[in-house]
Protein backbone atom coordinates (compact mmCIF):
# COMPACT_ATOMS: atom_id res chain seq x y z
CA UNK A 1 82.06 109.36 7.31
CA UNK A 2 79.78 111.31 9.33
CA UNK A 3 79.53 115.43 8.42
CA UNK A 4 80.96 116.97 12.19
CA UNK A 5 83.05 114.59 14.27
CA UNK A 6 83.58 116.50 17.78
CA UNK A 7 86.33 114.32 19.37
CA UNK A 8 87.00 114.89 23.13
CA UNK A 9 86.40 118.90 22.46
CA UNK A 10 87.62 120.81 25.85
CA UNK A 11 87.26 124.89 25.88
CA UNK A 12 88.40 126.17 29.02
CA UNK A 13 88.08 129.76 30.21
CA UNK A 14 90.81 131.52 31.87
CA UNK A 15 89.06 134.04 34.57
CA UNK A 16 91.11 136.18 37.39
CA UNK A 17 88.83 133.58 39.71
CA UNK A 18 89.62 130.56 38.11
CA UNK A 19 90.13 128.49 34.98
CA UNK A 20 86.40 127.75 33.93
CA UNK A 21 86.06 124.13 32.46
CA UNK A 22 82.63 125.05 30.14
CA UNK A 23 83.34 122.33 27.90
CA UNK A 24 84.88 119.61 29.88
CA UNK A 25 85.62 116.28 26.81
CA UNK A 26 82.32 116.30 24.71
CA UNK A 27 82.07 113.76 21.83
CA UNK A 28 79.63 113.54 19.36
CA UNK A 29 78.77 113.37 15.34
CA UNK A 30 76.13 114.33 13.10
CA UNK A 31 75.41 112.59 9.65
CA UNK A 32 74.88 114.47 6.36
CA UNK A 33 71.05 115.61 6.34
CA UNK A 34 70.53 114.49 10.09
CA UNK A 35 68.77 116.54 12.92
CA UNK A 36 70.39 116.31 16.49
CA UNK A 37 69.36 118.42 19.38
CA UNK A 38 71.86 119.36 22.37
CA UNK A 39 69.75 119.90 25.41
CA UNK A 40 70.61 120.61 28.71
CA UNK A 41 69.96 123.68 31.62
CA UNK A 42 71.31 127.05 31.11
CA UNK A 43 75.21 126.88 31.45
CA UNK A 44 75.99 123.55 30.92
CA UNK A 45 78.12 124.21 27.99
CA UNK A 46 75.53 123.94 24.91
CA UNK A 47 76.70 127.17 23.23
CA UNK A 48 80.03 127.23 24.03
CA UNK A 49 80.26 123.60 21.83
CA UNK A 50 78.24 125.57 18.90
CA UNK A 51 80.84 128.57 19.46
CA UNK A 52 83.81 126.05 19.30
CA UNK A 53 82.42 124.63 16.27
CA UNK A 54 82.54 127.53 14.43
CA UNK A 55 85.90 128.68 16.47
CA UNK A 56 84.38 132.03 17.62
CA UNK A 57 84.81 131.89 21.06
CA UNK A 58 86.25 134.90 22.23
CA UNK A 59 89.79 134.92 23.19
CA UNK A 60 90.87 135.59 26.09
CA UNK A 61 89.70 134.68 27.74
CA UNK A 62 88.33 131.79 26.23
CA UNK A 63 90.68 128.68 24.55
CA UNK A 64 89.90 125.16 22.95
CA UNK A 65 92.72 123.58 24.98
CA UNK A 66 91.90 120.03 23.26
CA UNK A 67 90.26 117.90 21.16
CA UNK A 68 89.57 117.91 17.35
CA UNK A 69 86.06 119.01 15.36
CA UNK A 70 86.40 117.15 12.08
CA UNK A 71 84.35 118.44 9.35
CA UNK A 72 84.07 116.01 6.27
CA UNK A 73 87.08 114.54 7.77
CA UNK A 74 88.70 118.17 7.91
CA UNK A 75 89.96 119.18 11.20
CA UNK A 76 88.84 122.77 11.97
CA UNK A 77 90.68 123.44 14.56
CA UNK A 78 93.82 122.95 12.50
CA UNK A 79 92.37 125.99 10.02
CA UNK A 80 94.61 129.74 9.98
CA UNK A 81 91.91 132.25 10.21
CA UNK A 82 90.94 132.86 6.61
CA UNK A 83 90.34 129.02 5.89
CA UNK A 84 87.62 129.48 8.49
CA UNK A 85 86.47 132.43 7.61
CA UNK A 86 85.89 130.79 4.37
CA UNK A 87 83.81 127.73 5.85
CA UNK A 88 81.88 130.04 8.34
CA UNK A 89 78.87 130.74 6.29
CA UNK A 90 79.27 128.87 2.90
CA UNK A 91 79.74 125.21 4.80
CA UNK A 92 78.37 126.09 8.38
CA UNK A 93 75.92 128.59 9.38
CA UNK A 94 74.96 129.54 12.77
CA UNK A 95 71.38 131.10 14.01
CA UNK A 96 72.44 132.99 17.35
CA UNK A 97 70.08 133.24 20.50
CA UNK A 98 68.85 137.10 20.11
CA UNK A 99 68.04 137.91 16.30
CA UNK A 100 68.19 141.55 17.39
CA UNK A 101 71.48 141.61 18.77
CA UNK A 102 72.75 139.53 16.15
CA UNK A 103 71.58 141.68 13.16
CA UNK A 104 73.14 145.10 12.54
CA UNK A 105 70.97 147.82 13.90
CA UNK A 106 72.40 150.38 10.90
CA UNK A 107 72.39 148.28 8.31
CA UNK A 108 68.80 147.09 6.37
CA UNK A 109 68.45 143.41 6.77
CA UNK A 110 68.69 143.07 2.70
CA UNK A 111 72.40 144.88 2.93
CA UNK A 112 73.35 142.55 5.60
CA UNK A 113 71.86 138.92 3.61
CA UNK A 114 73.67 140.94 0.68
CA UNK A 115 77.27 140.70 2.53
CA UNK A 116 77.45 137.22 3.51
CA UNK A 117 76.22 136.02 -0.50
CA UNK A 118 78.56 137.95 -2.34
CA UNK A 119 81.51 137.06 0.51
CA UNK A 120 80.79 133.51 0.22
CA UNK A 121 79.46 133.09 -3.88
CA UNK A 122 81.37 135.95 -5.48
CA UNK A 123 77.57 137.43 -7.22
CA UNK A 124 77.69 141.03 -7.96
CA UNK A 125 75.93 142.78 -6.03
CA UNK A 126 72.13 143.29 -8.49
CA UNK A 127 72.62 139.15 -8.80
CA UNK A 128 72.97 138.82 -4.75
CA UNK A 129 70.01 141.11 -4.15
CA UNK A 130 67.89 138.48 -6.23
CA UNK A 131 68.96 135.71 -4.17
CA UNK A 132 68.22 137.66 -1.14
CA UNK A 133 64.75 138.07 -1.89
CA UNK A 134 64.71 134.64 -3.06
CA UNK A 135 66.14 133.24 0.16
CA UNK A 136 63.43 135.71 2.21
CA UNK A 137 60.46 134.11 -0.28
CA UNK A 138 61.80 130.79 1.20
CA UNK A 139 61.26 131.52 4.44
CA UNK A 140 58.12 132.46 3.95
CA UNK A 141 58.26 136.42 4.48
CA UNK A 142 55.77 138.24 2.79
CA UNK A 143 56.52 141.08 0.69
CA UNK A 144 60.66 140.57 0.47
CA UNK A 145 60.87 142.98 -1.78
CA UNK A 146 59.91 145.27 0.44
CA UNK A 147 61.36 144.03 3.75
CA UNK A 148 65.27 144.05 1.93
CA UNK A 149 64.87 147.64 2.69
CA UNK A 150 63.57 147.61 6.13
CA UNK A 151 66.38 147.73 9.30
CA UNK A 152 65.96 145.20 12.36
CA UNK A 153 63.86 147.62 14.43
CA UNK A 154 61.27 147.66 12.11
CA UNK A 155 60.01 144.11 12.28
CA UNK A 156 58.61 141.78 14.72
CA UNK A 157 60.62 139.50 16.63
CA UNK A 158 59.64 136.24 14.42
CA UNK A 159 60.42 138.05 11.24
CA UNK A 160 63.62 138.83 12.57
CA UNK A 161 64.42 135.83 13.11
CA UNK A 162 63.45 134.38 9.98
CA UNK A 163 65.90 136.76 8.22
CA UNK A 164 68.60 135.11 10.49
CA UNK A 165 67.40 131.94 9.10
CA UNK A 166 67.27 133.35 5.53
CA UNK A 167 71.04 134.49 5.94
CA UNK A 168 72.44 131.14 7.37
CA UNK A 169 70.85 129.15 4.48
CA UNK A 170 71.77 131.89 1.54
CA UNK A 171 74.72 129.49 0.67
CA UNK A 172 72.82 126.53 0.95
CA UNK A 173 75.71 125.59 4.48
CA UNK A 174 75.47 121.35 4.70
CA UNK A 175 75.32 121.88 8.48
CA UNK A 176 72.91 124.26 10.50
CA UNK A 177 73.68 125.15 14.40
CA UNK A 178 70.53 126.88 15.59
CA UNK A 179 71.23 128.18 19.35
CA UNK A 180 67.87 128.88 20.98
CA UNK A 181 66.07 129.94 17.67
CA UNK A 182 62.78 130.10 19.07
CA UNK A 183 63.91 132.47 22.58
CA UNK A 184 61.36 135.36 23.37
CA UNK A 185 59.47 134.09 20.60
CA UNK A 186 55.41 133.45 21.58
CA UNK A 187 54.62 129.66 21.27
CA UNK A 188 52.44 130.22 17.53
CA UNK A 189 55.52 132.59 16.07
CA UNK A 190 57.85 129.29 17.78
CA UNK A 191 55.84 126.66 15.90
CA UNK A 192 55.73 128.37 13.09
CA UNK A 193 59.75 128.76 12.65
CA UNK A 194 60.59 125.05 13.85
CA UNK A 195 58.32 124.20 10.80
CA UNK A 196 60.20 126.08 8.53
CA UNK A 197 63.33 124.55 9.97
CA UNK A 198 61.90 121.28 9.20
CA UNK A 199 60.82 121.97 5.52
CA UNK A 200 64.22 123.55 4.95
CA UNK A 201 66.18 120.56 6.17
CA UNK A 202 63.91 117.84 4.16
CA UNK A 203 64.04 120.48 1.09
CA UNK A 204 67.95 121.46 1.55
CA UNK A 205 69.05 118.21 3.32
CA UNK A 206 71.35 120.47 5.92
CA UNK A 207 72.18 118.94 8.89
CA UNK A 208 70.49 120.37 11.87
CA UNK A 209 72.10 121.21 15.28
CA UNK A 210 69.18 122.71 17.44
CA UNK A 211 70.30 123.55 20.21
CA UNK A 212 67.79 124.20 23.37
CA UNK A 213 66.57 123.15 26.55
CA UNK A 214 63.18 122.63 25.11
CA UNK A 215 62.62 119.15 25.49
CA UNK A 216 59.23 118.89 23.80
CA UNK A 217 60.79 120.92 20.88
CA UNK A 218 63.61 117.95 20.83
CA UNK A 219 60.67 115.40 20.51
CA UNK A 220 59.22 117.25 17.73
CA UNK A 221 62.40 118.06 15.68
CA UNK A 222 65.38 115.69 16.03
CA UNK A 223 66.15 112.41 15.34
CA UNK A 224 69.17 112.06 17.76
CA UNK A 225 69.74 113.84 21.27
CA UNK A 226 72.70 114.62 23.18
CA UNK A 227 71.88 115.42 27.13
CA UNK A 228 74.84 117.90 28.74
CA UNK A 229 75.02 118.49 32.23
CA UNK A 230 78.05 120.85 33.56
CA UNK A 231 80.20 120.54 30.37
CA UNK A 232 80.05 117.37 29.55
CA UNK A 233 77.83 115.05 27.29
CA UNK A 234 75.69 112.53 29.85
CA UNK A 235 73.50 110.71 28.05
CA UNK A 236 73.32 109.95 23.61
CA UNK A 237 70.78 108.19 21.67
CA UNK A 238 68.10 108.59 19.48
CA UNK A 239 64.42 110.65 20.31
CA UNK A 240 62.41 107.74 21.01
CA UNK A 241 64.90 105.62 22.95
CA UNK A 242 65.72 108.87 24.91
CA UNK A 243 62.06 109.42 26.11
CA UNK A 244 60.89 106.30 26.71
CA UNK A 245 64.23 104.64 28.11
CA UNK A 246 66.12 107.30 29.55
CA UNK A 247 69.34 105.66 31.47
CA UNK A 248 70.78 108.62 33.32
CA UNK A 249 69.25 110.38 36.46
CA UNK A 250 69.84 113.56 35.12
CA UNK A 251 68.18 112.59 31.86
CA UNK A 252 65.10 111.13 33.49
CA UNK A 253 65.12 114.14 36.08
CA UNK A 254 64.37 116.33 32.70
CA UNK A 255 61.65 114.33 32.00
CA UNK A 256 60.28 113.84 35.15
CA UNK A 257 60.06 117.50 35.37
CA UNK A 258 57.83 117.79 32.02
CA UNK A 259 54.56 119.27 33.25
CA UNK A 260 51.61 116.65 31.28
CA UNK A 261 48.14 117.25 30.11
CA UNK A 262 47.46 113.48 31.63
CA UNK A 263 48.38 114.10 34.68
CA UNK A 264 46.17 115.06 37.53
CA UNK A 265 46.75 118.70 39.10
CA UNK A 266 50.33 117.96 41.28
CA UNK A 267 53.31 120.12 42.13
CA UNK A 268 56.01 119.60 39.42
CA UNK A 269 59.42 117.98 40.04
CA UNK A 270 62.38 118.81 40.55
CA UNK A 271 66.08 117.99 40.47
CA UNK A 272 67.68 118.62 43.67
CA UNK A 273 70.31 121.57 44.08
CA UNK A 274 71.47 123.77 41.55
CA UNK A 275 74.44 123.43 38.56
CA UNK A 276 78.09 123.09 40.23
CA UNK A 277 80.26 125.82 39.95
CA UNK A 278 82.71 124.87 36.88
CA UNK A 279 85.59 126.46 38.17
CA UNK A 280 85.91 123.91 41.24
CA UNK A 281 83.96 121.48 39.71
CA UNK A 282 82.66 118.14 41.42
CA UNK A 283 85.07 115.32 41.69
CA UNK A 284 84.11 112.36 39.91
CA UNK A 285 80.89 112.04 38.14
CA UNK A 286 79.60 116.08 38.05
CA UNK A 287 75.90 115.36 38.98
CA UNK A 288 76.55 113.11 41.78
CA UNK A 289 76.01 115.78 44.43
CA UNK A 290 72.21 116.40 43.33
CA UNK A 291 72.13 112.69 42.21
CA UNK A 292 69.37 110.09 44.31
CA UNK A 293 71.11 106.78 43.24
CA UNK A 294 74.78 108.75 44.10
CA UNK A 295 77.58 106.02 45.27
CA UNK A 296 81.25 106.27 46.63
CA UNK A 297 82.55 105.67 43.23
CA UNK A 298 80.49 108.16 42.03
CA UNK A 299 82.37 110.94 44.14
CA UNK A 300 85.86 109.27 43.15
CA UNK A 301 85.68 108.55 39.45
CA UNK A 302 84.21 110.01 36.43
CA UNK A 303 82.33 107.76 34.62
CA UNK A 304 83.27 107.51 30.96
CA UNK A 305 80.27 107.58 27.89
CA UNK A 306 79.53 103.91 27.09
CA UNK A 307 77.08 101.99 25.04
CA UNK A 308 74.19 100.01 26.62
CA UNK A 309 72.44 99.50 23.61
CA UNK A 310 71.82 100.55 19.70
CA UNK A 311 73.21 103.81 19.37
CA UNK A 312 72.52 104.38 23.13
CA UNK A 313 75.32 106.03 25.55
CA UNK A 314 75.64 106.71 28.98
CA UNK A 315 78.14 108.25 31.22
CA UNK A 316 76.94 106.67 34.62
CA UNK A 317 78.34 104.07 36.90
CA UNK A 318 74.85 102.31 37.22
């Protein structure tokens, strides 16, 4: 039984302008211990799925109108509010976009790892302080004993976000969402976190869903990718099949556009056109309208996620 079955997940937004279709049938899973990476351009649904997961997406105006998220075989979506309040945290953590927005500016960062361990493990509150500075030795802050009673403002953007790492694992979750963990982060402070990603997942065997649209940071951390393109899932296999036998156009317009040390000095590529509008989205298959290979069936039916080899989907009527 694999850890997160989404099945068919649809979470609509209902605007005065329209009923925005962000996530538009996704499917996927993720084993116990297994890294998968969600990539795709900004607004094609990515962190809506993560919110859905973890039901916080705001309503209204947002609704999951359909579709189930199974978690060891549990259907979240099916959970009153404190039965997920309950999972959020202890079972699944999330790492949000903007460590500074998502830590409390009045609160120290050791009051705040403090909160979610004695929520989720009942420890009084001298016990939980240990185990915060034990979860901030993990990550590989120096001098937690000192940084417990420091607020957000106070340190750099990388230790910041290693405290948001430090809080999400504090209950040792079996599944990880990480949305963007490595935005407005310089590329040595980005390697440096991924890495500790990494060693926590192979230490803590939690499942990893990085989400990004960071496709070298897919080839370095995942096992399994999942391409989305206006909502919907276009493309599913593992890293290596992905890169070197991508089946989509939009997938291998991704890669195309991958600038390359081997490659002589050239203007990059491009896909064509821009990311539809979800409200009135494209009939048929979405892409089709900034798609090169683009047929009438393309414009009239919507191509459905099939296999075309080991563990290999595509939603594409080539």
């Amino acid at each position: 039984m694999p850890l997160l079955d989404i099945q068919d997940l649809k979470t609509y937004f209902f605007t005065e302008d329209g009923v925005v279709q962000a996530v538009d049938g996704v499917s996927f899973d993720i084993e116990p211990g297994q890294k998968v990476g969600l990539v795709g351009e900004s607004g094609c649904g990515k962190s809506v799925t993560a919110l859905s997961i973890m039901r916080l997406v705001p309503d209204p105006p947002g609704r999951i109108v359909e579709g189930k998220v199974l978690f060891q075989g549990r259907n979240l979506l099916d959970l009153n509010k404190e039965e997920m309040r309950r999972i959020r945290g202890a079972s699944i953590s999330m790492i949000f976009q903007d460590p500074m927005t998502s830590l409390n500016p009045v609160f120290t960062v050791g009051s705040q790892i403090d909160e979610a361990i004695q929520l989720h493990q009942g420890l009084e509150p001298v016990e939980a302080r240990e185990k915060t500075i034990e979860m901030l030795n993990l990550v590989r802050i120096p001098n937690p004993d000192g940084v417990v009673e420091e607020y957000p403002h106070e340190l750099s953007g990388g230790m910041r976000q290693r405290c948001m790492i430090a809080m999400a694992l504090s209950c040792r979750p079996k599944l990880l969402i990480a949305d963007e963990p490595t935005t407005a982060l310089d590329v040595t402070i980005e390697a440096q976190i991924l890495d500790l990603m990494d060693d926590l997942n192979d230490r803590l065997n939690t499942a990893l869903l990085l989400i990004t649209h960071d496709m070298g940071v897919i080839a370095e951390m995942c096992e399994k990718v999942a391409v989305m393109y206006a909502g919907t899932i276009v493309e599913m296999a593992d890293v290596r099949t992905l890169f070197n036998d991508p089946q989509h156009p939009y997938t291998i317009g991704l890669l195309s556009s991958i600038p390359s040390i081997d490659i002589g000095r050239e203007d990059l590529k491009i896909i064509p056109g821009a990311v539809p509008d979800l409200i009135n989205p494209p009939s048929g298959c979405r892409f089709h309208p900034r798609c090169a290979f683009a047929k009438g069936i393309c414009k009239r039916e919507r191509p459905e996620l099939v296999q075309v080899g080991n563990g290999h989907y595509v939603a594409c009527h080539r």
